[in-house]
PDB file of N, CA and C in Angstrom:
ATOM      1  N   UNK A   1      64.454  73.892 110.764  1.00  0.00           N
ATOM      2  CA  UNK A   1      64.141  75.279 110.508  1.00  0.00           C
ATOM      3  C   UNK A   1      65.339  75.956 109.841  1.00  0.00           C
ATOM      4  N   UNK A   2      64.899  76.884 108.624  1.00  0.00           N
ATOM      5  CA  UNK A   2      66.318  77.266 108.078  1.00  0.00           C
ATOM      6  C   UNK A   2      66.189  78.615 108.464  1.00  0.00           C
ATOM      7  N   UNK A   3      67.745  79.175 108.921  1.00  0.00           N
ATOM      8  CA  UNK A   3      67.943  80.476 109.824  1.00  0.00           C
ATOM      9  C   UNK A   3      68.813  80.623 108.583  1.00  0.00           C
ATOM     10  N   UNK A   4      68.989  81.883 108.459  1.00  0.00           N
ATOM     11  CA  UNK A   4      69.863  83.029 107.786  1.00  0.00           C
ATOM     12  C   UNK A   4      71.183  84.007 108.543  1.00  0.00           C
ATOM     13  N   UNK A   5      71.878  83.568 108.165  1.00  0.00           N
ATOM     14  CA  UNK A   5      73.288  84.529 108.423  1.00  0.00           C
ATOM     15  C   UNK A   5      74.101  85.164 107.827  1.00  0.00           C
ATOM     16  N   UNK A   6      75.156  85.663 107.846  1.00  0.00           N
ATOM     17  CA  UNK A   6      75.755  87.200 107.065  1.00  0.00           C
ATOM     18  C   UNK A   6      77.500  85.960 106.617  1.00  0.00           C
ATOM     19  N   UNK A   7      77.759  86.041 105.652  1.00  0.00           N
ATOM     20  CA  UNK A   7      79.478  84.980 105.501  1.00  0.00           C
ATOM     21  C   UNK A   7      80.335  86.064 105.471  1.00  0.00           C
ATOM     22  N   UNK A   8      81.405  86.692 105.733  1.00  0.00           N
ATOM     23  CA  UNK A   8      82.193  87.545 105.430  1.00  0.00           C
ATOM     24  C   UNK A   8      83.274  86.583 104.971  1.00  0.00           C
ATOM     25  N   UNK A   9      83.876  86.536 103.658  1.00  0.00           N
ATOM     26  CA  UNK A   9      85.313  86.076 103.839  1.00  0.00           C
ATOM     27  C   UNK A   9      86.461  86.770 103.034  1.00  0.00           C
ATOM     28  N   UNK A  10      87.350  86.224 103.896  1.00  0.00           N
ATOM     29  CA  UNK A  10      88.660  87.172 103.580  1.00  0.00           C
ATOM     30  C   UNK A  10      89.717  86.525 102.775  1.00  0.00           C
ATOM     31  N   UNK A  11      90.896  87.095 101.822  1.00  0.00           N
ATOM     32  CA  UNK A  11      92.072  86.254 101.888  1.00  0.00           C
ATOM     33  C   UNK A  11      92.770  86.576 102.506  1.00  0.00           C
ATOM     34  N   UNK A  12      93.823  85.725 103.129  1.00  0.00           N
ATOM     35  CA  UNK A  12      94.309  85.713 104.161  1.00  0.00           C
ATOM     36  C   UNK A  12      95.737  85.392 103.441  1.00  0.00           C
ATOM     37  N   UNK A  13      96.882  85.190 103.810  1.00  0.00           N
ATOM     38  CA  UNK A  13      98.157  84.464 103.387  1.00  0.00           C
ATOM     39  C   UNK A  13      98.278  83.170 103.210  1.00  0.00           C
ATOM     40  N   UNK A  14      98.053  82.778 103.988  1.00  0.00           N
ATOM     41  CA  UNK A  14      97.581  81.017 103.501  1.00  0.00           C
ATOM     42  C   UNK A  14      96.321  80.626 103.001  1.00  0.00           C
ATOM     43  N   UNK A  15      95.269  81.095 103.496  1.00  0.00           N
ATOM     44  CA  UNK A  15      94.033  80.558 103.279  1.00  0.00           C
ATOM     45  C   UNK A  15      92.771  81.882 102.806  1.00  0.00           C
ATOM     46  N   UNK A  16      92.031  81.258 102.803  1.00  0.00           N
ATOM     47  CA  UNK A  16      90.552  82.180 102.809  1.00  0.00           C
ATOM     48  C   UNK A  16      89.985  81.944 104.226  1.00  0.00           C
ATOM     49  N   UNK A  17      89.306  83.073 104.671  1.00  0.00           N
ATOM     50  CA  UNK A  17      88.865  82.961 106.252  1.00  0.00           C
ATOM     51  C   UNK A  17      87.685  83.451 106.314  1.00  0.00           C
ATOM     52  N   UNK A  18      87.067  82.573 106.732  1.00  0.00           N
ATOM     53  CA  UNK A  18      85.411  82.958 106.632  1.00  0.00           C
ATOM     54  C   UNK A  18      84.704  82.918 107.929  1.00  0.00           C
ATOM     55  N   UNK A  19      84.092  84.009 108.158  1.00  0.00           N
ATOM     56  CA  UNK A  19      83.566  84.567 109.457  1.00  0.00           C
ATOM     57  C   UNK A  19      82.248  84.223 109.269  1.00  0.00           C
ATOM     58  N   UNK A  20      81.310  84.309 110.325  1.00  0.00           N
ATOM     59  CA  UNK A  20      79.838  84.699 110.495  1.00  0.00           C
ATOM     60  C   UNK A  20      79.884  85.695 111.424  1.00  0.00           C
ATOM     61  N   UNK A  21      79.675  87.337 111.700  1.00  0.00           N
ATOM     62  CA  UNK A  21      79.748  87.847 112.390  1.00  0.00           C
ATOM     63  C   UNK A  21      78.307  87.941 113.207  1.00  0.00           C
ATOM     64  N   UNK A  22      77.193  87.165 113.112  1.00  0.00           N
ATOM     65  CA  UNK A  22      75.933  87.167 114.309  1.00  0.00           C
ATOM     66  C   UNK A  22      76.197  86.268 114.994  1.00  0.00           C
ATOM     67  N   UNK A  23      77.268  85.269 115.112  1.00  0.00           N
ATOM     68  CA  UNK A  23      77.175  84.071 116.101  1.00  0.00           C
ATOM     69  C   UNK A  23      78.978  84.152 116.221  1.00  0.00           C
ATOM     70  N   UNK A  24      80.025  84.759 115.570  1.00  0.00           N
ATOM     71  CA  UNK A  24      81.400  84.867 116.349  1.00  0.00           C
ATOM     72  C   UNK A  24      81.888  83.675 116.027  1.00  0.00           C
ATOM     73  N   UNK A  25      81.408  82.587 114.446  1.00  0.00           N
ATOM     74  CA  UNK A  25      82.097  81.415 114.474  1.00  0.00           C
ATOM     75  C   UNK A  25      82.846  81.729 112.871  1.00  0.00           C
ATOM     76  N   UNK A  26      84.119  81.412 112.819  1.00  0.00           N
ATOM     77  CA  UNK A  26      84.987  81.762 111.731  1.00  0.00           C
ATOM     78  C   UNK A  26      85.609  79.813 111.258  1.00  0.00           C
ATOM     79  N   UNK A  27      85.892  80.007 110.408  1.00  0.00           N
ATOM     80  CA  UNK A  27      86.494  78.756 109.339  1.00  0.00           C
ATOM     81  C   UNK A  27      87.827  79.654 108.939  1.00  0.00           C
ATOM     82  N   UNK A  28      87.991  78.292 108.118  1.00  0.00           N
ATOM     83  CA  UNK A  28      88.929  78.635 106.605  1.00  0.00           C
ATOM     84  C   UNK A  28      88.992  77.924 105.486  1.00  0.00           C
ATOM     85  N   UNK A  29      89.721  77.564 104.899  1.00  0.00           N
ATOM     86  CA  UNK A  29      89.792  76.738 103.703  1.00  0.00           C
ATOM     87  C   UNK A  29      90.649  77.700 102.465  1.00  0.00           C
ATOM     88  N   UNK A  30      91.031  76.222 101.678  1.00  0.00           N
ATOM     89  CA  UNK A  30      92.458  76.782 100.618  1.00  0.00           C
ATOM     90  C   UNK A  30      91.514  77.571  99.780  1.00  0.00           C
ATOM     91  N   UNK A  31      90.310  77.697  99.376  1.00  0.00           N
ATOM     92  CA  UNK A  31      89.969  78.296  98.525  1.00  0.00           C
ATOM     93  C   UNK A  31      88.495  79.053  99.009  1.00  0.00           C
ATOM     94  N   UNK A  32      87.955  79.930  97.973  1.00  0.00           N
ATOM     95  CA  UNK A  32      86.618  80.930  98.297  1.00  0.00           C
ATOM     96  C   UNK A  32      85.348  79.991  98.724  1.00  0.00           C
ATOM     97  N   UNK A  33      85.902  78.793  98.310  1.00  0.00           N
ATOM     98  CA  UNK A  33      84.716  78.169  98.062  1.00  0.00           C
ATOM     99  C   UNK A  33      84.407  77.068  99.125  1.00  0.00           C
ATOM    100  N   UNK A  34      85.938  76.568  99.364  1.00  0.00           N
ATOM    101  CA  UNK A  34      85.674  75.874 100.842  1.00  0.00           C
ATOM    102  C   UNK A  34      86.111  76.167 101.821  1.00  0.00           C
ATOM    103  N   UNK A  35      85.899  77.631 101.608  1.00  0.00           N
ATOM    104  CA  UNK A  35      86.091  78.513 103.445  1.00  0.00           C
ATOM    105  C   UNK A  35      84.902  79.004 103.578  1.00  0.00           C
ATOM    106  N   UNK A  36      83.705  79.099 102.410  1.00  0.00           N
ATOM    107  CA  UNK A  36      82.509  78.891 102.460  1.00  0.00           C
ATOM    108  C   UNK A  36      81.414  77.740 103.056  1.00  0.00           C
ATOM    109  N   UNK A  37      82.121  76.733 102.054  1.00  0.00           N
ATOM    110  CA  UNK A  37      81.628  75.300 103.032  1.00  0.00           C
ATOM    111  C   UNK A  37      81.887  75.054 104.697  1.00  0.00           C
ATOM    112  N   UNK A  38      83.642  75.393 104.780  1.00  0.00           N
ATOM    113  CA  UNK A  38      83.790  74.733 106.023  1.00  0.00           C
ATOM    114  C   UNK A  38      82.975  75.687 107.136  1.00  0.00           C
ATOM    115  N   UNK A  39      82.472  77.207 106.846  1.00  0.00           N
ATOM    116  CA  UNK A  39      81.878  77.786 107.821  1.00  0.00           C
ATOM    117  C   UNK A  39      80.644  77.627 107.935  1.00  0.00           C
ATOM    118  N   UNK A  40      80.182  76.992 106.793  1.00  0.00           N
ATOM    119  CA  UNK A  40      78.558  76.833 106.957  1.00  0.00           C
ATOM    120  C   UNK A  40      78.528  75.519 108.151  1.00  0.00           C
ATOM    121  N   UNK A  41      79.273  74.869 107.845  1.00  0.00           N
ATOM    122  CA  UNK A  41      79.569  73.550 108.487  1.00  0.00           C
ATOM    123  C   UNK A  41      79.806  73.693 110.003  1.00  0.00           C
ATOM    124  N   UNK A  42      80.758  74.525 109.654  1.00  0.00           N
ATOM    125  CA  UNK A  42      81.055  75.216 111.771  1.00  0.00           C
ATOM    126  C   UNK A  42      79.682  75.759 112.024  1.00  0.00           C
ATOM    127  N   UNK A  43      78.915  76.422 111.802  1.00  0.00           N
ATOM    128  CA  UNK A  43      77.467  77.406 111.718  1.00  0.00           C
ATOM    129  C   UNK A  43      76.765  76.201 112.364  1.00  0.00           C
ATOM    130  N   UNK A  44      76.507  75.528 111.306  1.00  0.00           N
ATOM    131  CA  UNK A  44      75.292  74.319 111.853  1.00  0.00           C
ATOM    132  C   UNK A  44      75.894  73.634 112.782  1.00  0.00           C
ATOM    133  N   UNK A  45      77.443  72.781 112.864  1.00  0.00           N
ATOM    134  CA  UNK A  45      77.278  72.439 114.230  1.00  0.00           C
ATOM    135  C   UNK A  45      77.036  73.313 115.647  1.00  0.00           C
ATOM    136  N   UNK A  46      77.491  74.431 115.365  1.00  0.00           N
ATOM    137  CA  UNK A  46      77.398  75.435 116.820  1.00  0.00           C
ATOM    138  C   UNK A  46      76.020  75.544 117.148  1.00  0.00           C
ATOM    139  N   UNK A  47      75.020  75.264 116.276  1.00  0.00           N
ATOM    140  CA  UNK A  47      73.635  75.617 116.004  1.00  0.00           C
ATOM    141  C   UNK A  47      73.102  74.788 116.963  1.00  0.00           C
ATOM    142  N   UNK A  48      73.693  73.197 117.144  1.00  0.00           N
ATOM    143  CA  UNK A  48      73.446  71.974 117.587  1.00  0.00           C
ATOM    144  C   UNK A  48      73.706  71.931 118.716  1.00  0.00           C
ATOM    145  N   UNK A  49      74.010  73.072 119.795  1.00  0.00           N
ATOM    146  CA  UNK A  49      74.271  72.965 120.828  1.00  0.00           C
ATOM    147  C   UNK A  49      73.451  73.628 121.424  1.00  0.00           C
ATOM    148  N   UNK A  50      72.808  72.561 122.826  1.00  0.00           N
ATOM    149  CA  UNK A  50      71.138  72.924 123.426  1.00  0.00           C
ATOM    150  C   UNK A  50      71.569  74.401 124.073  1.00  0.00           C
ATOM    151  N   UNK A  51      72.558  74.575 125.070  1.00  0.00           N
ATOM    152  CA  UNK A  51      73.191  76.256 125.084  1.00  0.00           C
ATOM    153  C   UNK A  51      72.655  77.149 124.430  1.00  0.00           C
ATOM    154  N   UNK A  52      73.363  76.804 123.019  1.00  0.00           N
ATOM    155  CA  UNK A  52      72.794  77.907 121.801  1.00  0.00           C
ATOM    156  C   UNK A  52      71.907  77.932 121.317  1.00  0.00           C
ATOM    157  N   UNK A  53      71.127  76.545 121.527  1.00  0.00           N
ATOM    158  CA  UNK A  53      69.594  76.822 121.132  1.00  0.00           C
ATOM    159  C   UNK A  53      68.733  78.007 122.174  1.00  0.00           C
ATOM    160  N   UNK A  54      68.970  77.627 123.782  1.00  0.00           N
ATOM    161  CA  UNK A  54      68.180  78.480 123.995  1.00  0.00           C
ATOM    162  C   UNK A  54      68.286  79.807 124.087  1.00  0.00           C
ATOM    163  N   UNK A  55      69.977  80.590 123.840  1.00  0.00           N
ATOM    164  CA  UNK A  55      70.057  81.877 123.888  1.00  0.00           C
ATOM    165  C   UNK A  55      69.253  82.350 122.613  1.00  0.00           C
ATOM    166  N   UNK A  56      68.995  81.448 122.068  1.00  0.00           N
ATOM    167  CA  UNK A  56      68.883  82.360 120.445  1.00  0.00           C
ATOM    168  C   UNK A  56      66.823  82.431 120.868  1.00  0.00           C
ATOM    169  N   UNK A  57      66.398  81.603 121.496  1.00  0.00           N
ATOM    170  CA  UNK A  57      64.874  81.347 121.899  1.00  0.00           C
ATOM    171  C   UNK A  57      64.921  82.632 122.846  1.00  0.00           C
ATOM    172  N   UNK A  58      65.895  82.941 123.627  1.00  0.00           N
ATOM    173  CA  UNK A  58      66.041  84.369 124.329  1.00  0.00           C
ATOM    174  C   UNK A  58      66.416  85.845 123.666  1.00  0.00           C
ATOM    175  N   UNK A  59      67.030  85.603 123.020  1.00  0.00           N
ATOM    176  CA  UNK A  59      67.869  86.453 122.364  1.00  0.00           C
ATOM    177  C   UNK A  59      67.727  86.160 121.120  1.00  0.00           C
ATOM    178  N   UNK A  60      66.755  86.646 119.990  1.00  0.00           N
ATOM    179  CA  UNK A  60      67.274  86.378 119.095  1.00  0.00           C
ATOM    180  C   UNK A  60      68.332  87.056 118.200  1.00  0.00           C
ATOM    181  N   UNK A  61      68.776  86.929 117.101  1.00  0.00           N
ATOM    182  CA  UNK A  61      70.017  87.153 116.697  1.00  0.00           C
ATOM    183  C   UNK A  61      69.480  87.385 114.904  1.00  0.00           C
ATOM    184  N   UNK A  62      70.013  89.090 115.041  1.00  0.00           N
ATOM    185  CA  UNK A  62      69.316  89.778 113.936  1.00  0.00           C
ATOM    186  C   UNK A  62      70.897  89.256 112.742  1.00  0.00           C
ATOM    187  N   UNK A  63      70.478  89.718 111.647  1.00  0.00           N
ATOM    188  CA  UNK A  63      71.138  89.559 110.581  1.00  0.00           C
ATOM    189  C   UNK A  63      72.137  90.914 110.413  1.00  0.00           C
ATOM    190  N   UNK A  64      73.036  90.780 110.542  1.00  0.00           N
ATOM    191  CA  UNK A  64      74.474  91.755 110.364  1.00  0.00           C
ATOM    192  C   UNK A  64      74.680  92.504 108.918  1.00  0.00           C
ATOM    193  N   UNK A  65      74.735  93.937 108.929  1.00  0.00           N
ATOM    194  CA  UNK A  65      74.680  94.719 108.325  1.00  0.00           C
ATOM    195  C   UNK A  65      76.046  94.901 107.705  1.00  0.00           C
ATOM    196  N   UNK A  66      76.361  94.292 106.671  1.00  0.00           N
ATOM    197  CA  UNK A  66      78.031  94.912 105.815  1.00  0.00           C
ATOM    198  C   UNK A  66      77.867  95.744 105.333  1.00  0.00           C
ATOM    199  N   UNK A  67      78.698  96.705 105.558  1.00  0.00           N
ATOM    200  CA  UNK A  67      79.038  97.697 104.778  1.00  0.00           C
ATOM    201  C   UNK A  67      80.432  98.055 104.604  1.00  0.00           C
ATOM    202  N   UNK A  68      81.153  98.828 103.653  1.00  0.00           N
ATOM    203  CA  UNK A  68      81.970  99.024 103.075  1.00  0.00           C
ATOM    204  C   UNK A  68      82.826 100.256 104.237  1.00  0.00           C
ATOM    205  N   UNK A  69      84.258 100.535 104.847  1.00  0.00           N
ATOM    206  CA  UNK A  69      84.594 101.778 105.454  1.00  0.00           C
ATOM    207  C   UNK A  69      85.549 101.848 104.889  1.00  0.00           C
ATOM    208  N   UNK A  70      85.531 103.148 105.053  1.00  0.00           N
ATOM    209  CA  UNK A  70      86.593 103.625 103.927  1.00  0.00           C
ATOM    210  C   UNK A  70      87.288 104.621 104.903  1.00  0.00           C
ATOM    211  N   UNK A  71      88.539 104.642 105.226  1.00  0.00           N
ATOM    212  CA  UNK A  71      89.144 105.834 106.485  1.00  0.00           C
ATOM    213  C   UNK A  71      90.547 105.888 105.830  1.00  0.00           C
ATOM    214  N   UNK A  72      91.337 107.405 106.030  1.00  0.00           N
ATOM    215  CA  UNK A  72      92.324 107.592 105.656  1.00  0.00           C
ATOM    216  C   UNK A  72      93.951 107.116 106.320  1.00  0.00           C
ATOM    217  N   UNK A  73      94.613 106.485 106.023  1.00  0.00           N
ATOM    218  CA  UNK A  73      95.421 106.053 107.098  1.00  0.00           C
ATOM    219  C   UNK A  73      96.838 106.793 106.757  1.00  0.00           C
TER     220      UNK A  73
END
């Protein structure tokens, strides 16, 4: 079954850091592209765990809203 999730990623000083903020599982990688991969990769294994299968059969887990904040510092 293919599920849908939100990638946020960042640069970071060493790396690119790539979040999923509906499930709390983050990566990295030297570049945009495989801090993309390596989180899809973390995603599906966390997916694979009977645990997390059934919170999500309880709970399901809506798709995360980005938006842009802008505050004066």
């Amino acid at each position: 079954m293919r599920k849908e999730f939100s990638a946020v990623i960042t640069k970071g000083k060493i790396a690119y850091v790539a979040l999923c903020p509906e499930l709390g599982v983050a990566s990295q990688g030297k570049t945009e592209k495989s801090a993309f991969a390596n989180l899809k990769e973390a995603v599906e294994l966390y997916l694979e765990d009977e645990d997390v299968q059934k919170m999500l059969v309880k709970s399901p887990i809506k798709k995360a809203k980005i938006s842009s904040l802008a505050v004066t510092a």
